[in-house]
PDB file of N, CA and C in Angstrom:
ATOM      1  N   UNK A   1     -60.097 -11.387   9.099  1.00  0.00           N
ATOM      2  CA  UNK A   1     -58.933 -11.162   8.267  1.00  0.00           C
ATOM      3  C   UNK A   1     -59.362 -10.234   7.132  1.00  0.00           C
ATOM      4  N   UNK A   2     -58.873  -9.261   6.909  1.00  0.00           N
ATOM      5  CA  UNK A   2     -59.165  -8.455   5.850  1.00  0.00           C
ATOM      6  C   UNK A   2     -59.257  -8.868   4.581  1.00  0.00           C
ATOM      7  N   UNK A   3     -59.702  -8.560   3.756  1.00  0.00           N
ATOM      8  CA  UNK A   3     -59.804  -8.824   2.330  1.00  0.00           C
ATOM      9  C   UNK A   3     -58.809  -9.372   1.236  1.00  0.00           C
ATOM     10  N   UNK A   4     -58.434  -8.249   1.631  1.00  0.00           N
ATOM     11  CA  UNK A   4     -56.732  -8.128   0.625  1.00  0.00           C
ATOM     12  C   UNK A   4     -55.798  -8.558   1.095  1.00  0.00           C
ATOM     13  N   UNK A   5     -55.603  -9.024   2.014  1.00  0.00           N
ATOM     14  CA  UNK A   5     -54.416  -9.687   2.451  1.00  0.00           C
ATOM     15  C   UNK A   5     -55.030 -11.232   2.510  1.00  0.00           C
ATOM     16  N   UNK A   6     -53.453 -12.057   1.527  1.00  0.00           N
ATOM     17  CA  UNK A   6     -53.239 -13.551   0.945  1.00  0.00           C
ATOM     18  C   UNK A   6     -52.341 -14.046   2.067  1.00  0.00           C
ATOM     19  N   UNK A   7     -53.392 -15.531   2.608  1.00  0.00           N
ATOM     20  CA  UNK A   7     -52.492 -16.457   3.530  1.00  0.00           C
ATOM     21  C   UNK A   7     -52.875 -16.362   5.003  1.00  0.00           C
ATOM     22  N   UNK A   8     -52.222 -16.679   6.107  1.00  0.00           N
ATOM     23  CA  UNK A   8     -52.395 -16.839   7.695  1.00  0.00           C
ATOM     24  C   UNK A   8     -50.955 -16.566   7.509  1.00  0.00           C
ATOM     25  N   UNK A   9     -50.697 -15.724   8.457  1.00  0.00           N
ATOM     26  CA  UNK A   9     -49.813 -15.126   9.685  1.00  0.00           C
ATOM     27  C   UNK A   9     -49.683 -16.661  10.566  1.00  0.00           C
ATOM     28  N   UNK A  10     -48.225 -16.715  11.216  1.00  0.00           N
ATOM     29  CA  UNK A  10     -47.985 -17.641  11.972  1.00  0.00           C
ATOM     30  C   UNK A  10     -49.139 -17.992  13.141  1.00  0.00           C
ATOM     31  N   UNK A  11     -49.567 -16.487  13.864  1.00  0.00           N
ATOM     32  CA  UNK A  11     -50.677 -16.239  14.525  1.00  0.00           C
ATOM     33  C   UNK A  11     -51.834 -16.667  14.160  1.00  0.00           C
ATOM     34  N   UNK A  12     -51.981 -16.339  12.606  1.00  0.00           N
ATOM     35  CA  UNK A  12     -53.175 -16.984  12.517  1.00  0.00           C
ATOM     36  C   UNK A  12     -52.992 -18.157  12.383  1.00  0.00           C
ATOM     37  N   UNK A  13     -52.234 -19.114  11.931  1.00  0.00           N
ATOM     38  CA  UNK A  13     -52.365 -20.700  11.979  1.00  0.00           C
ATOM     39  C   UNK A  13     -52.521 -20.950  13.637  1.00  0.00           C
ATOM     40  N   UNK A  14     -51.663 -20.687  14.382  1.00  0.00           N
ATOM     41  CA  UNK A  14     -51.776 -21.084  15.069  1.00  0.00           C
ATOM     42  C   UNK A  14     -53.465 -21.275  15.864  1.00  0.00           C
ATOM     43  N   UNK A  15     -53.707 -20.241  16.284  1.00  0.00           N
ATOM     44  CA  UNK A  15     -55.636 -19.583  16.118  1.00  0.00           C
ATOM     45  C   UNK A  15     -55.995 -20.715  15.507  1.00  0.00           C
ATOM     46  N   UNK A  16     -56.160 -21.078  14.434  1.00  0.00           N
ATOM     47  CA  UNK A  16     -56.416 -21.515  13.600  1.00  0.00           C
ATOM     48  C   UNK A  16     -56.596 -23.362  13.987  1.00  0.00           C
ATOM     49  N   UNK A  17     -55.319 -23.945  14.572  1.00  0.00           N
ATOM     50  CA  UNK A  17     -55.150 -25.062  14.588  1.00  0.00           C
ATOM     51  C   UNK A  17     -55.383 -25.328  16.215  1.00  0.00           C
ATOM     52  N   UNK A  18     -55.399 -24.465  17.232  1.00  0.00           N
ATOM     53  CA  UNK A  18     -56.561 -24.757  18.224  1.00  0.00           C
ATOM     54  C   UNK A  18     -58.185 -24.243  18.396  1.00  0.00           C
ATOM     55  N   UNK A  19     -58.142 -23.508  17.438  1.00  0.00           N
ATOM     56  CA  UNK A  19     -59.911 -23.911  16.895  1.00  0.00           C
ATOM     57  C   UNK A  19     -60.024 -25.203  16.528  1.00  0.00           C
ATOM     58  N   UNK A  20     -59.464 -25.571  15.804  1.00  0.00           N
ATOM     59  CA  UNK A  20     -59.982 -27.197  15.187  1.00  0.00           C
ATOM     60  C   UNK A  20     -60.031 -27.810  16.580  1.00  0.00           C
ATOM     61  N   UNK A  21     -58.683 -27.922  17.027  1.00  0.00           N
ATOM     62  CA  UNK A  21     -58.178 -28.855  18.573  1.00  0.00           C
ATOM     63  C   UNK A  21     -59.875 -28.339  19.436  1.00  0.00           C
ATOM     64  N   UNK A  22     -59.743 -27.553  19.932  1.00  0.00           N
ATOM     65  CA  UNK A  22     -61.251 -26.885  20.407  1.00  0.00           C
ATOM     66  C   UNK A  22     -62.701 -27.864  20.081  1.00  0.00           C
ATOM     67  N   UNK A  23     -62.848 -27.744  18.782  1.00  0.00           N
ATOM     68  CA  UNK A  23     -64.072 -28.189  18.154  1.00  0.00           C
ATOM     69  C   UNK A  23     -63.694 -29.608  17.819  1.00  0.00           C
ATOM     70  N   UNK A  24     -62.621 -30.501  17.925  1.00  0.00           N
ATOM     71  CA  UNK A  24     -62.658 -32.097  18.113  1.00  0.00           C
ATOM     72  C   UNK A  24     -62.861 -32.600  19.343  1.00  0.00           C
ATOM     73  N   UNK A  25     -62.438 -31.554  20.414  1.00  0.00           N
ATOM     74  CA  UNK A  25     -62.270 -32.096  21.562  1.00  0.00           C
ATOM     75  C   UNK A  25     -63.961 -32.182  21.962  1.00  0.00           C
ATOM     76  N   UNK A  26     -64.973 -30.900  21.693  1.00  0.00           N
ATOM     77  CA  UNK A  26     -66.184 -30.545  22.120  1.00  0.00           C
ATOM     78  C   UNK A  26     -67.193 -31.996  20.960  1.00  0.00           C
ATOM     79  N   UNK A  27     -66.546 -32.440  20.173  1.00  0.00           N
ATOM     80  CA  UNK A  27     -66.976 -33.696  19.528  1.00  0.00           C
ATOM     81  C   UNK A  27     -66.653 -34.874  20.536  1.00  0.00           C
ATOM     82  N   UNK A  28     -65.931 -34.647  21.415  1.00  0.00           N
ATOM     83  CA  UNK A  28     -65.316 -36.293  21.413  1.00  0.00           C
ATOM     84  C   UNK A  28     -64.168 -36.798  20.681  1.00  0.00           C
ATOM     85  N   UNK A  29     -63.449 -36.584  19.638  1.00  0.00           N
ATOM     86  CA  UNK A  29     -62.905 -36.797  19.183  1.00  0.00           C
ATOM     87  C   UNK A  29     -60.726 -36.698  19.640  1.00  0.00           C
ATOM     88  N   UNK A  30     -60.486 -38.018  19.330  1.00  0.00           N
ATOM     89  CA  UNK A  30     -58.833 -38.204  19.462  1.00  0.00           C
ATOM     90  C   UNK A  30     -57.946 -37.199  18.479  1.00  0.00           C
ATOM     91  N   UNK A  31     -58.299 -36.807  17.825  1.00  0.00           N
ATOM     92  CA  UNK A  31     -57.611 -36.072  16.143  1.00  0.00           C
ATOM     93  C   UNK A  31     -58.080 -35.189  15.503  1.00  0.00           C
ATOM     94  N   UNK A  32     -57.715 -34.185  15.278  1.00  0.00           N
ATOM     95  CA  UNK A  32     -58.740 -32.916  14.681  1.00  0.00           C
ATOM     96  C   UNK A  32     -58.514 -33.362  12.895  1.00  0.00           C
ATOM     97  N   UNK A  33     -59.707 -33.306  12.433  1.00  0.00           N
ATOM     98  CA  UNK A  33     -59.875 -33.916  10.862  1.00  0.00           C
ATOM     99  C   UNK A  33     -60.397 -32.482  10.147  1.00  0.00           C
ATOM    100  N   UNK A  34     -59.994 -32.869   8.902  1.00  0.00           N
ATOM    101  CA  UNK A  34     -60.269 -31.495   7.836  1.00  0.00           C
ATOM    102  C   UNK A  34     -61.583 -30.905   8.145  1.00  0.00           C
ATOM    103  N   UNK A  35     -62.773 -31.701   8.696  1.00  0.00           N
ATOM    104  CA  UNK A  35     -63.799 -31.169   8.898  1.00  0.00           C
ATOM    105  C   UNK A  35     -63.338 -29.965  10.138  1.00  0.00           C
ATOM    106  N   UNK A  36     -63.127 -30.291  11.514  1.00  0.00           N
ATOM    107  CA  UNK A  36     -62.985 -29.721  12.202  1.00  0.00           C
ATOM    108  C   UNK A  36     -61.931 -28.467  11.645  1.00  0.00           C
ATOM    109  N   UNK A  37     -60.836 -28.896  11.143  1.00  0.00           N
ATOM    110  CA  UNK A  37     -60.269 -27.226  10.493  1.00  0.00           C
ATOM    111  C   UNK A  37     -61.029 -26.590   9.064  1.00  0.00           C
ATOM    112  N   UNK A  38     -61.817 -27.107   8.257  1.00  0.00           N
ATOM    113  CA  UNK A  38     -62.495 -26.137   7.711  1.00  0.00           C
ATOM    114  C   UNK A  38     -63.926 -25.023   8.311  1.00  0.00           C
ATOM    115  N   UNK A  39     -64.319 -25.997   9.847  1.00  0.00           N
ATOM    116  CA  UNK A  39     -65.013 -25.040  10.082  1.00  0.00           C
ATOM    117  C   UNK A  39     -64.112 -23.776  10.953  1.00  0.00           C
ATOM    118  N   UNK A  40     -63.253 -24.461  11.489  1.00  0.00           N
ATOM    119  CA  UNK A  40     -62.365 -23.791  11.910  1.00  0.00           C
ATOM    120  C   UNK A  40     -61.584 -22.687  11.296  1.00  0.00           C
ATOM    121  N   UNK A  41     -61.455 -22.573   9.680  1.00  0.00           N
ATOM    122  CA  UNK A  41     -61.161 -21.555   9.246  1.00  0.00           C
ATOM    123  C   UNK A  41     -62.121 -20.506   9.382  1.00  0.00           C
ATOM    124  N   UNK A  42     -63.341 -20.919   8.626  1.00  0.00           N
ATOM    125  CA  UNK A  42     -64.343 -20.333   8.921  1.00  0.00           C
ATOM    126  C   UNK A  42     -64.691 -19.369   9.964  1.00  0.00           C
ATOM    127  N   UNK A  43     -64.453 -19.923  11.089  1.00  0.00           N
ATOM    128  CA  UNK A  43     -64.285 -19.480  12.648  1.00  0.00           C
ATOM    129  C   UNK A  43     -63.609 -17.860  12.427  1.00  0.00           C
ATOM    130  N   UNK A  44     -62.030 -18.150  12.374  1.00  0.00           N
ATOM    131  CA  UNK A  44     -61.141 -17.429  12.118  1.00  0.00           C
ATOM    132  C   UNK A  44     -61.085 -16.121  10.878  1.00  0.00           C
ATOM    133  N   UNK A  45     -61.685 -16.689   9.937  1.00  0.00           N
ATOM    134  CA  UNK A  45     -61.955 -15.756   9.108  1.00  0.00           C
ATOM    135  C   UNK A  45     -63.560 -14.812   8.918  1.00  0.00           C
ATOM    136  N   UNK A  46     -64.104 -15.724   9.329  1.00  0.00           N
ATOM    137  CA  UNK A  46     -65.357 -14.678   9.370  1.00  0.00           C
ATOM    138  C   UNK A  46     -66.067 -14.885  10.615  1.00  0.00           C
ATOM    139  N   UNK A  47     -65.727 -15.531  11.791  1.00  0.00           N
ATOM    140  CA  UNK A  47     -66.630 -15.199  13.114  1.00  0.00           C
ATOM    141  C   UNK A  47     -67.304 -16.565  13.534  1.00  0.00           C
ATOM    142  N   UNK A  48     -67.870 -16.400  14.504  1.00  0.00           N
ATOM    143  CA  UNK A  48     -68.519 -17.718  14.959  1.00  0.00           C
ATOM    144  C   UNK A  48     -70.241 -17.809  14.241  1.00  0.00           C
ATOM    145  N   UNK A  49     -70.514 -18.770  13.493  1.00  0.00           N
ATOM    146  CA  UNK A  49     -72.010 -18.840  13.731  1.00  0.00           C
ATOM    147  C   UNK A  49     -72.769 -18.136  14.649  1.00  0.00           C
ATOM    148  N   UNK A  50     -73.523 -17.239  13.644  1.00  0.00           N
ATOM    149  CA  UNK A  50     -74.743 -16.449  14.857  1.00  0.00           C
ATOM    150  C   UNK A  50     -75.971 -17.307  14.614  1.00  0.00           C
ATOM    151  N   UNK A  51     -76.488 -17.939  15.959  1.00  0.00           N
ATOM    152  CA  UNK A  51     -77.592 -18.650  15.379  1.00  0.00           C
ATOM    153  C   UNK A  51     -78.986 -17.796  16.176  1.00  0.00           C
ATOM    154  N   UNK A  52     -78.696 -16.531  16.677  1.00  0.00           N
ATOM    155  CA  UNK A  52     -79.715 -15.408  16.666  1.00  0.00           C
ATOM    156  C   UNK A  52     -80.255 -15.248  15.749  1.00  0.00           C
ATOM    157  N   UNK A  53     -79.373 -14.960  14.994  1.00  0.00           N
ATOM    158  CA  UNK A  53     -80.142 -14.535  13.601  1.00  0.00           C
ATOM    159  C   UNK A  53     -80.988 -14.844  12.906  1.00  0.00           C
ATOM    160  N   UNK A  54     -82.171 -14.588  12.966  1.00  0.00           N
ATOM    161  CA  UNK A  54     -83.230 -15.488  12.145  1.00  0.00           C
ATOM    162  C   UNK A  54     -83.214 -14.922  10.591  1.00  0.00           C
ATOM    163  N   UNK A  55     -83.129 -15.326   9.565  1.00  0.00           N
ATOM    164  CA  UNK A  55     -83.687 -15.001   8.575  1.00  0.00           C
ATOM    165  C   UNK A  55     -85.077 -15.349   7.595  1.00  0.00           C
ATOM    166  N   UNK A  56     -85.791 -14.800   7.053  1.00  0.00           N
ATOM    167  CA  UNK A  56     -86.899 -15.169   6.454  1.00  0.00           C
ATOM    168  C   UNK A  56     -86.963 -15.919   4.984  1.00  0.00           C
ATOM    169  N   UNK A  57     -87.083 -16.929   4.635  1.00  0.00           N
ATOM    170  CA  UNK A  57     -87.154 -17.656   3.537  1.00  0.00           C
ATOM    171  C   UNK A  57     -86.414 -16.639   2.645  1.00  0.00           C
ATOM    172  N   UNK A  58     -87.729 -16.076   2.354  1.00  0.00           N
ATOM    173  CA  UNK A  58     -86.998 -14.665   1.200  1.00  0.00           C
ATOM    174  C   UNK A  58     -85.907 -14.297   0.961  1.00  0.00           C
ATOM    175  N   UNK A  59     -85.439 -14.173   2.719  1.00  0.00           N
ATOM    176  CA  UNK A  59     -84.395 -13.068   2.754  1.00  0.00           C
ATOM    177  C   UNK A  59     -82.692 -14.012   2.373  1.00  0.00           C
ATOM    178  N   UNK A  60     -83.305 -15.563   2.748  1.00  0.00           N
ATOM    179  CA  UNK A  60     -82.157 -16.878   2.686  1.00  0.00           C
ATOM    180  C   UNK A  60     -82.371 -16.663   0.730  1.00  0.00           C
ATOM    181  N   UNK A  61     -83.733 -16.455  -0.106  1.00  0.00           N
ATOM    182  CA  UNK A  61     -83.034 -16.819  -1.576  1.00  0.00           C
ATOM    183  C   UNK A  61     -82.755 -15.767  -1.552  1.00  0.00           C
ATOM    184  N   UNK A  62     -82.809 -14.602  -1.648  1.00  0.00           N
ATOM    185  CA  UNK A  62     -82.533 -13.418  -2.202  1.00  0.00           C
ATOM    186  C   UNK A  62     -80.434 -13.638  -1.853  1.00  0.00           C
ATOM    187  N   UNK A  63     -80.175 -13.935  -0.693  1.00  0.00           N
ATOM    188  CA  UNK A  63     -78.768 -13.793  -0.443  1.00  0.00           C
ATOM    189  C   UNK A  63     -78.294 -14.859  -1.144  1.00  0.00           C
ATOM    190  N   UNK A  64     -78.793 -16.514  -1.521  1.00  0.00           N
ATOM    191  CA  UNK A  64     -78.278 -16.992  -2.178  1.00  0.00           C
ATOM    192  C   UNK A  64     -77.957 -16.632  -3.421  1.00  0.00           C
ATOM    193  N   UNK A  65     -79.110 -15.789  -3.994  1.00  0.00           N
ATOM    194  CA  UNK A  65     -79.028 -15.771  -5.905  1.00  0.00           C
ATOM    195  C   UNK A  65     -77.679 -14.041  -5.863  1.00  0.00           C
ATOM    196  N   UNK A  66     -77.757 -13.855  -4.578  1.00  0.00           N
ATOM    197  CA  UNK A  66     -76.500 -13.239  -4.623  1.00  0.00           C
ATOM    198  C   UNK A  66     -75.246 -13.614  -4.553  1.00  0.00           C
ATOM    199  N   UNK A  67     -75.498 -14.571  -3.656  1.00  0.00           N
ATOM    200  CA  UNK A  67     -73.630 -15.527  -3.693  1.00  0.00           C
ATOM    201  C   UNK A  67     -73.635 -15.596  -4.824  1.00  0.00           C
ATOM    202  N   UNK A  68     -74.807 -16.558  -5.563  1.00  0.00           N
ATOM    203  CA  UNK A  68     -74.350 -17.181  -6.710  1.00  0.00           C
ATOM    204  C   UNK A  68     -73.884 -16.704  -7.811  1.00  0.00           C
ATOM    205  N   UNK A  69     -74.246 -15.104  -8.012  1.00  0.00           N
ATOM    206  CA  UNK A  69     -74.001 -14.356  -8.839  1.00  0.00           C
ATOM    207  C   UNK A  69     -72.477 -13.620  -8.617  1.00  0.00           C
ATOM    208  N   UNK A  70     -72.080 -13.781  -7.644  1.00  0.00           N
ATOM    209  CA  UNK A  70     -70.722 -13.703  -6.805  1.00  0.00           C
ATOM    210  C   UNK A  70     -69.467 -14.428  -7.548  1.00  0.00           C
ATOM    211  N   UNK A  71     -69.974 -15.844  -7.134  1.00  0.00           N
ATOM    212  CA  UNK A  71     -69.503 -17.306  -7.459  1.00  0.00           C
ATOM    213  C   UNK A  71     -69.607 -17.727  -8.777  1.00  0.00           C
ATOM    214  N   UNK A  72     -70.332 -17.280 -10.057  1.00  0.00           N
ATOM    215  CA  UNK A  72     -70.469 -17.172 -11.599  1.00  0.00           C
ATOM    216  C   UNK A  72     -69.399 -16.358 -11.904  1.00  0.00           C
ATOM    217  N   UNK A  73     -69.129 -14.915 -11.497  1.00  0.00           N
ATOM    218  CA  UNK A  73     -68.487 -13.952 -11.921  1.00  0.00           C
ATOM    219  C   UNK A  73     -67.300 -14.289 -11.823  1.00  0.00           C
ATOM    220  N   UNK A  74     -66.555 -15.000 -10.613  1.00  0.00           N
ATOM    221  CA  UNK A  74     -65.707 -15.443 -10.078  1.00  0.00           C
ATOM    222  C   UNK A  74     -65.171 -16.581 -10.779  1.00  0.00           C
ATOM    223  N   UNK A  75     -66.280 -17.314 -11.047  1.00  0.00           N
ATOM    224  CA  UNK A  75     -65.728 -18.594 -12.239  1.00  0.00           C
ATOM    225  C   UNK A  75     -65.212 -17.995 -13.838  1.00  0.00           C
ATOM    226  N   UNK A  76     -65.862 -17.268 -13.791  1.00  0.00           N
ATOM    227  CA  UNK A  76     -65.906 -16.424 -15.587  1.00  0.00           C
ATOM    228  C   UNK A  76     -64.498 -15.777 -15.587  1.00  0.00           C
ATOM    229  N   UNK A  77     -63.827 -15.078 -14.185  1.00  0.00           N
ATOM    230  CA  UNK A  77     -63.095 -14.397 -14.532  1.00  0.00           C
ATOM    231  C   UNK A  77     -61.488 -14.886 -14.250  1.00  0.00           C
ATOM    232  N   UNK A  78     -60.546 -15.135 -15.960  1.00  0.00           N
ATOM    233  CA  UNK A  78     -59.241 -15.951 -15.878  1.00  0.00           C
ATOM    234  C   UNK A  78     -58.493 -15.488 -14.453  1.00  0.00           C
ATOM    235  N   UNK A  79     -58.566 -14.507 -14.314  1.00  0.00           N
ATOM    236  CA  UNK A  79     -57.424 -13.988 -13.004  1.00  0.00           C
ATOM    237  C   UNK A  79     -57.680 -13.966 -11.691  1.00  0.00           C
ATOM    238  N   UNK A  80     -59.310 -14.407 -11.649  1.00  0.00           N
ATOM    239  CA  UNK A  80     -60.104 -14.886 -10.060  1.00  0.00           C
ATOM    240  C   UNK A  80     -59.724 -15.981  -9.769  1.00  0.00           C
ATOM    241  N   UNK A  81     -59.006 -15.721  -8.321  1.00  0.00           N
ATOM    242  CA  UNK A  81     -59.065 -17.055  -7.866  1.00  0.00           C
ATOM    243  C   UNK A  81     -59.981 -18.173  -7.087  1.00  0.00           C
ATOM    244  N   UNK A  82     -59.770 -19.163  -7.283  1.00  0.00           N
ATOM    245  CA  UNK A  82     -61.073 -20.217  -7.436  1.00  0.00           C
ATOM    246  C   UNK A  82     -62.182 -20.248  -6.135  1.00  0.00           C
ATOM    247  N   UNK A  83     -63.111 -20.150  -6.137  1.00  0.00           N
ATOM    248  CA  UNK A  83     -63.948 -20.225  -5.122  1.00  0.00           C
ATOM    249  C   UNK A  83     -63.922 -21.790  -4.612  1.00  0.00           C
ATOM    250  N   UNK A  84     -63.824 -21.865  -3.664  1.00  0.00           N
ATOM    251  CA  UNK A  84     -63.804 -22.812  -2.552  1.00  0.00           C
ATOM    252  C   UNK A  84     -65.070 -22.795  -1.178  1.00  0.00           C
ATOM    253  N   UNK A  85     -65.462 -21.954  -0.784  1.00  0.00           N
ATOM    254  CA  UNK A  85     -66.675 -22.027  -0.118  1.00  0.00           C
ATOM    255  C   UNK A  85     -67.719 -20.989  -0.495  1.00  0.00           C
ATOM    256  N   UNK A  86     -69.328 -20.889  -0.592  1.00  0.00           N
ATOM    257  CA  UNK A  86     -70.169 -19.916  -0.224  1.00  0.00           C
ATOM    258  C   UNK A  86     -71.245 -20.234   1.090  1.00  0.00           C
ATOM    259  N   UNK A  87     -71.622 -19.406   1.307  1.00  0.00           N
ATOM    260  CA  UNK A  87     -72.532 -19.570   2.703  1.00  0.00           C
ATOM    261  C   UNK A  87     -73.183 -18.749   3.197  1.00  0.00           C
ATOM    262  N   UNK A  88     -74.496 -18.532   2.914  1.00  0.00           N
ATOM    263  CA  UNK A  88     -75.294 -17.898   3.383  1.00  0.00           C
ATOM    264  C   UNK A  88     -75.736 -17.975   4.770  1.00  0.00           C
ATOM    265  N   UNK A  89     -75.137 -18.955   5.886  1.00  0.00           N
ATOM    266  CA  UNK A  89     -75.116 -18.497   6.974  1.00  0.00           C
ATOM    267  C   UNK A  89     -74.347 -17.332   8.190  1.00  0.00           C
ATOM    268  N   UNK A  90     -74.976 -16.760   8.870  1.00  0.00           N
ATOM    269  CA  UNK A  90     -74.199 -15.849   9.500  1.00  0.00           C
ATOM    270  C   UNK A  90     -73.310 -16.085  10.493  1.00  0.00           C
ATOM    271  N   UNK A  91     -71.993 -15.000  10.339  1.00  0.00           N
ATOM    272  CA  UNK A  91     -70.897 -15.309  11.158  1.00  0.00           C
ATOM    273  C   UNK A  91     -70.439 -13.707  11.462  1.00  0.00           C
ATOM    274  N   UNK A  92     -69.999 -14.019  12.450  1.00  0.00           N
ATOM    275  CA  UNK A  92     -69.660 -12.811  13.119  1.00  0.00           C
ATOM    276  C   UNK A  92     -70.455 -11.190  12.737  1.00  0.00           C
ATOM    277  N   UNK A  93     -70.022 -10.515  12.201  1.00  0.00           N
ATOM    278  CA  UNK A  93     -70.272  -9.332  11.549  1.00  0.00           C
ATOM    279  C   UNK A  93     -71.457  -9.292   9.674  1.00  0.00           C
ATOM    280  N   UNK A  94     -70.499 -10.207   9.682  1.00  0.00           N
ATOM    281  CA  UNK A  94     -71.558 -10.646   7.985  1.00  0.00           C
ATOM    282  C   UNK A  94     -72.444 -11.630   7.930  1.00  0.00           C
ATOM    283  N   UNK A  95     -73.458 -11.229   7.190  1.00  0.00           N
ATOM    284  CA  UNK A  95     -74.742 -12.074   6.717  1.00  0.00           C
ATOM    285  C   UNK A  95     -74.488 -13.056   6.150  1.00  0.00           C
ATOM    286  N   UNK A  96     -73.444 -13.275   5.410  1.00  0.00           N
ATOM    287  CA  UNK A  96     -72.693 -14.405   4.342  1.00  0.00           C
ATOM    288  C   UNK A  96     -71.347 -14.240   3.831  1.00  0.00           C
ATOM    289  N   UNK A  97     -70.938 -15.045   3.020  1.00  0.00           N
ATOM    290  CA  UNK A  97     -69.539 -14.948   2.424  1.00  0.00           C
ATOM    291  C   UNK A  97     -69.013 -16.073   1.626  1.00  0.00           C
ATOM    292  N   UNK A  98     -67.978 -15.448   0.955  1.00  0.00           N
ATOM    293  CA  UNK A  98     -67.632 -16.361  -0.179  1.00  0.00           C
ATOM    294  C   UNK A  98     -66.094 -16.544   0.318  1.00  0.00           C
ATOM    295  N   UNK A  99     -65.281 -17.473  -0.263  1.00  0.00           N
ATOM    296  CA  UNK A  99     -63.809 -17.920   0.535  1.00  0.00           C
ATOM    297  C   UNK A  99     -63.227 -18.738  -0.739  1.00  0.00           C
ATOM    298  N   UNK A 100     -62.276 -17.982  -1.154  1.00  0.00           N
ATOM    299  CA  UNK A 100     -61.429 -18.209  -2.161  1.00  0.00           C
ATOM    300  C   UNK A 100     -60.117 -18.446  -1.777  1.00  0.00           C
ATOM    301  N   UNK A 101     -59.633 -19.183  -2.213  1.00  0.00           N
ATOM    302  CA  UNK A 101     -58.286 -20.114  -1.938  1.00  0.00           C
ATOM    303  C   UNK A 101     -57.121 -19.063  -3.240  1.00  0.00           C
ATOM    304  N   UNK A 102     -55.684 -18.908  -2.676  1.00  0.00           N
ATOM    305  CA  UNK A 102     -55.034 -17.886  -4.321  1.00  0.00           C
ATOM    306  C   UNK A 102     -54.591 -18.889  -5.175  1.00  0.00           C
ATOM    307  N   UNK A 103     -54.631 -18.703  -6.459  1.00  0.00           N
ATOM    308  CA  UNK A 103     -54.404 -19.706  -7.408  1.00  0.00           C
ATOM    309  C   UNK A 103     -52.725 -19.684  -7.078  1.00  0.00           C
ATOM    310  N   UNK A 104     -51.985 -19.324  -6.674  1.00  0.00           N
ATOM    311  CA  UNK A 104     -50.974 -19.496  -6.388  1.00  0.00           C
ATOM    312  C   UNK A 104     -49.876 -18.386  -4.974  1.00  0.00           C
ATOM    313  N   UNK A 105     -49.048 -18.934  -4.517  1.00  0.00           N
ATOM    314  CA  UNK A 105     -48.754 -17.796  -3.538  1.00  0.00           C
ATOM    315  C   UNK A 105     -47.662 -16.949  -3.770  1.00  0.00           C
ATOM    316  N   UNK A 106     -47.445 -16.302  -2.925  1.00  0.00           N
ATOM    317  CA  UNK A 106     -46.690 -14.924  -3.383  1.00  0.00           C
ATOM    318  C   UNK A 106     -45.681 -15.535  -2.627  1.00  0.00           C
ATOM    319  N   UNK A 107     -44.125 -15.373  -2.604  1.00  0.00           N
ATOM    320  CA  UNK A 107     -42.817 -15.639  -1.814  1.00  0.00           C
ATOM    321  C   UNK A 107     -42.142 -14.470  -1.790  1.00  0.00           C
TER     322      UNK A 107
END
């Protein structure tokens, strides 16, 4: 999902809510629970877990003290909206990412 664009498309919920269905069922599970749709956003918005990817100690702090410096700026600033996930693991195309929720929506 691109950057700049706020929210899921009908399409994307939908995507969205058989990823979860997907990843309860591959649990075992009767009911898809917030766990299963937050990784499931995840999924949808930035790619599946690459677990190719090896990274080197180093290379895991160096990207953290970058989120974090991400995720400070983001707190500091009144008109940012609130950070809700960081993750230095890889997904699809990117090395990491940060996932901000809008402090309010547009109609």
């Amino acid at each position: 999902m691109p950057a700049a664009r706020r929210g899921f498309t009908g399409a994307d919920l939908a995507n969205l809510v058989n990823e979860g269905a997907l990843l309860a069922a591959r649990r075992n599970k009767k009911s898809v629970d917030m766990k299963e749709l937050e990784e499931a956003i995840d999924r949808v918005i930035a790619g599946p877990e690459r677990k190719s990817r090896m990274m080197s100690e180093k290379e895991k702090l160096v990207i953290a003290y970058h989120e974090s410096g991400h995720t400070l700026v983001a707190k500091k600033l009144p008109t940012a909206d609130p950070v809700h996930k960081v993750s230095i693991i890889p997904r699809g195309p990117a090395s990491y990412y940060r996932r901000s929720f809008p402090r309010k929506t547009v109609t």
